[in-house]
N, C-alpha and C. Protein backbone atom coordinates (compact mmCIF):
# COMPACT_ATOMS: atom_id res chain seq x y z
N UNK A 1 14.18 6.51 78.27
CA UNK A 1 15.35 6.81 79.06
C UNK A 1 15.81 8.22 78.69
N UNK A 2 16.23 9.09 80.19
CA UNK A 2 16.99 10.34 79.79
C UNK A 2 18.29 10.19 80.07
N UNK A 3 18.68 10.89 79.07
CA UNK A 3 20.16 11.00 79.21
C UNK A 3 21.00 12.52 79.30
N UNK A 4 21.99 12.57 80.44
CA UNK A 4 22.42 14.42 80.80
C UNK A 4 23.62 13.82 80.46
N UNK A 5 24.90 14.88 79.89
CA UNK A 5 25.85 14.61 79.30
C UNK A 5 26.61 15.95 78.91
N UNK A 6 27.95 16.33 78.85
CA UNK A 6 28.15 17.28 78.56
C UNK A 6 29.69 16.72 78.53
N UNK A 7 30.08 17.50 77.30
CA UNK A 7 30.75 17.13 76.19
C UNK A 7 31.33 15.88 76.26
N UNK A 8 30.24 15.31 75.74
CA UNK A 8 30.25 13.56 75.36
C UNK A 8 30.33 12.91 76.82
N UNK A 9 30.40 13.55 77.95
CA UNK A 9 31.07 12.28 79.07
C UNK A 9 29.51 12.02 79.69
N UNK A 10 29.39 11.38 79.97
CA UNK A 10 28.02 11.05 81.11
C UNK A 10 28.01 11.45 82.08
N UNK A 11 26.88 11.90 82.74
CA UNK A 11 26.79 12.50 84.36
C UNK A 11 25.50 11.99 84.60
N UNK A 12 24.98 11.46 83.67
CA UNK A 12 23.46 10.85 84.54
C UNK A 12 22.85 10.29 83.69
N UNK A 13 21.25 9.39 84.27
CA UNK A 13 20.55 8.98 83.56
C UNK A 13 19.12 8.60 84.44
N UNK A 14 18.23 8.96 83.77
CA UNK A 14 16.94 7.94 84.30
C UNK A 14 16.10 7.58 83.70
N UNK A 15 15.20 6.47 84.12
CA UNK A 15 14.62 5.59 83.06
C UNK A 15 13.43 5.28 83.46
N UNK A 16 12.57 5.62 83.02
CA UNK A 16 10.83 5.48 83.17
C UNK A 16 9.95 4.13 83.08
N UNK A 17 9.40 3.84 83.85
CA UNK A 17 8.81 1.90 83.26
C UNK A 17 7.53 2.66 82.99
N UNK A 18 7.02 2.52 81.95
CA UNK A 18 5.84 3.14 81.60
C UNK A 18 4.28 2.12 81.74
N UNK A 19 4.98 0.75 81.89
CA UNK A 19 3.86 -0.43 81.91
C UNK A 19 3.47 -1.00 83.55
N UNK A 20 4.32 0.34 84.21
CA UNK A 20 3.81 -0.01 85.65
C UNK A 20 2.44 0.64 85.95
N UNK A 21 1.82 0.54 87.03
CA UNK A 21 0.49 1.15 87.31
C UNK A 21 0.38 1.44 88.55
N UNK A 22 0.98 3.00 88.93
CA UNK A 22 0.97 3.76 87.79
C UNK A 22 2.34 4.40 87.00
N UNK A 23 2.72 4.89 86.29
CA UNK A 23 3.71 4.80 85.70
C UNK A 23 5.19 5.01 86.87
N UNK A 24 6.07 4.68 86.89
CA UNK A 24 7.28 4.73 88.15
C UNK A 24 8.45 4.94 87.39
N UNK A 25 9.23 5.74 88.27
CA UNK A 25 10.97 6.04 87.54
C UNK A 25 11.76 4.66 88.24
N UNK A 26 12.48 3.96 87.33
CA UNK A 26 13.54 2.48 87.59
C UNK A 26 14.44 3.04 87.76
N UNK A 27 14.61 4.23 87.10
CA UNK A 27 16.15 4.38 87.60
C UNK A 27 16.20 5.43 87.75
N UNK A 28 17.46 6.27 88.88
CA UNK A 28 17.72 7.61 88.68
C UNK A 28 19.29 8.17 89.33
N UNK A 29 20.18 7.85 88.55
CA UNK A 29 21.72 8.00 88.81
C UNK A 29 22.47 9.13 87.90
N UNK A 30 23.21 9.74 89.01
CA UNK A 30 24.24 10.99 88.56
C UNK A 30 25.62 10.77 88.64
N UNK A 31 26.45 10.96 88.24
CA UNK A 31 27.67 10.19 88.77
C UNK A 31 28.06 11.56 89.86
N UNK A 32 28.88 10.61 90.90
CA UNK A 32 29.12 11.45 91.91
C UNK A 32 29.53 12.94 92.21
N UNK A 33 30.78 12.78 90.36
CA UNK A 33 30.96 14.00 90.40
C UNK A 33 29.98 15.21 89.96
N UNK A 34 29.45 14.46 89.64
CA UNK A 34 28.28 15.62 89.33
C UNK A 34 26.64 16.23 90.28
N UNK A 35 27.01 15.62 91.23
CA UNK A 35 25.88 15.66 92.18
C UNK A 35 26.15 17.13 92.81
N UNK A 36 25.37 17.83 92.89
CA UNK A 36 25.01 18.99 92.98
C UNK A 36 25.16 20.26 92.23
N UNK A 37 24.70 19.66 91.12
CA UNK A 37 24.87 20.76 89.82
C UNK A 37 23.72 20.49 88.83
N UNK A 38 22.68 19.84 89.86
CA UNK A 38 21.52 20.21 89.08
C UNK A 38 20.82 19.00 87.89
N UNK A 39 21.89 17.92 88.11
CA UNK A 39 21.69 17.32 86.77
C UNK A 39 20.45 16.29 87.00
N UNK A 40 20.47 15.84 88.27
CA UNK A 40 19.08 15.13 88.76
C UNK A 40 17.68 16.08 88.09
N UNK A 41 17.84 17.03 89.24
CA UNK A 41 16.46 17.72 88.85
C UNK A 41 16.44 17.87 87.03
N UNK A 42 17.34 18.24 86.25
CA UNK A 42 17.20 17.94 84.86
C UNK A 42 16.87 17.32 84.36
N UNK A 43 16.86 15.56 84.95
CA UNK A 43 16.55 14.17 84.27
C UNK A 43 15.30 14.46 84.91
N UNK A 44 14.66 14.75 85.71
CA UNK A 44 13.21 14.62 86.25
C UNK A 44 12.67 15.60 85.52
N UNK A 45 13.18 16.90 85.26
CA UNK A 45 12.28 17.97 84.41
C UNK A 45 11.73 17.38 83.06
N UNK A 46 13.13 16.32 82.63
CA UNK A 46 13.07 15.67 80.94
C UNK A 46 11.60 15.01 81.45
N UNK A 47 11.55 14.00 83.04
CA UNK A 47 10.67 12.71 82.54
C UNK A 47 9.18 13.40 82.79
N UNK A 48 8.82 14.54 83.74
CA UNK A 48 8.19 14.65 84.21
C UNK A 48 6.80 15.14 83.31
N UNK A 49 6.91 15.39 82.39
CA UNK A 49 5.93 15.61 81.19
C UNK A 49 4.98 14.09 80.84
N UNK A 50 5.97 13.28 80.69
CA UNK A 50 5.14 11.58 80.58
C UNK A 50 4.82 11.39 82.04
N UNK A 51 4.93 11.25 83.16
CA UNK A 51 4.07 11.30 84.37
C UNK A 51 3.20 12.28 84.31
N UNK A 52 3.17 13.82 84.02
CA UNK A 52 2.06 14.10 84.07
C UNK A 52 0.72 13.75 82.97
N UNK A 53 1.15 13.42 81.72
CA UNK A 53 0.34 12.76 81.07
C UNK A 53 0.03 11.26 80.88
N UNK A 54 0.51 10.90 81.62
CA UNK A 54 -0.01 9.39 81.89
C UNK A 54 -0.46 9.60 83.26
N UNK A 55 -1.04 10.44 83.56
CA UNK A 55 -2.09 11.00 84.88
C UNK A 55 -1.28 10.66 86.14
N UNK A 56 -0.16 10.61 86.11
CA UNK A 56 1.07 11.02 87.52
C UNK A 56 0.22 12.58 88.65
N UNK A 57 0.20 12.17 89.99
CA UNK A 57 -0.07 13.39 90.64
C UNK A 57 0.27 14.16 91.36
N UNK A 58 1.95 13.28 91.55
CA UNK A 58 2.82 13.96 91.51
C UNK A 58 4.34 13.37 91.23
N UNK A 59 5.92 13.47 90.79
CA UNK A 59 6.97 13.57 90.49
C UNK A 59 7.63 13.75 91.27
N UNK A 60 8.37 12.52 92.01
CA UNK A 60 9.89 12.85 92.75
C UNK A 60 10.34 11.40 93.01
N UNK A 61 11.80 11.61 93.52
CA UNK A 61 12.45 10.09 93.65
C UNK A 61 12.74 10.77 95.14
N UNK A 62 12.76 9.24 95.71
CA UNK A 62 13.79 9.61 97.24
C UNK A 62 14.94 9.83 96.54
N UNK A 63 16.03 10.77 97.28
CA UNK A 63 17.65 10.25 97.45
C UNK A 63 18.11 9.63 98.10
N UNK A 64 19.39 8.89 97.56
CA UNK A 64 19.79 7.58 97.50
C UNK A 64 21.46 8.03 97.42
N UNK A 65 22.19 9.07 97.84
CA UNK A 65 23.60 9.40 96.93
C UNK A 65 24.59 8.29 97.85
């Protein structure tokens, strides 16, 4: 799980199932106020290293706001 945060409050999170096949993001939430400041694409920059090495071919979520 990633976690975006700035000074202590929460603005997001997403969470990787790694035992799916092939690996899939479960979760991917920003809180409202923070939607369009980037913090999505941040939690995907965090996960997107374990999709590409668990042979992902490519990285993205629909939106859902």
């Amino acid at each position: 799980m990633h976690v975006a945060e700035r000074d202590g409050t929460l603005l997001g999170f997403c969470a990787v199932n790694p035992a799916a096949a092939p690996p899939e993001l479960d979760a991917l939430f920003v809180e409202p106020d923070a939607m369009g400041a980037g913090v999505g694409r941040a939690l995907l920059a965090q996960a997107e290293p374990f999709y590409l090495r668990e042979g992902a071919r490519r990285v993205g979520e629909p939106a859902d706001p």
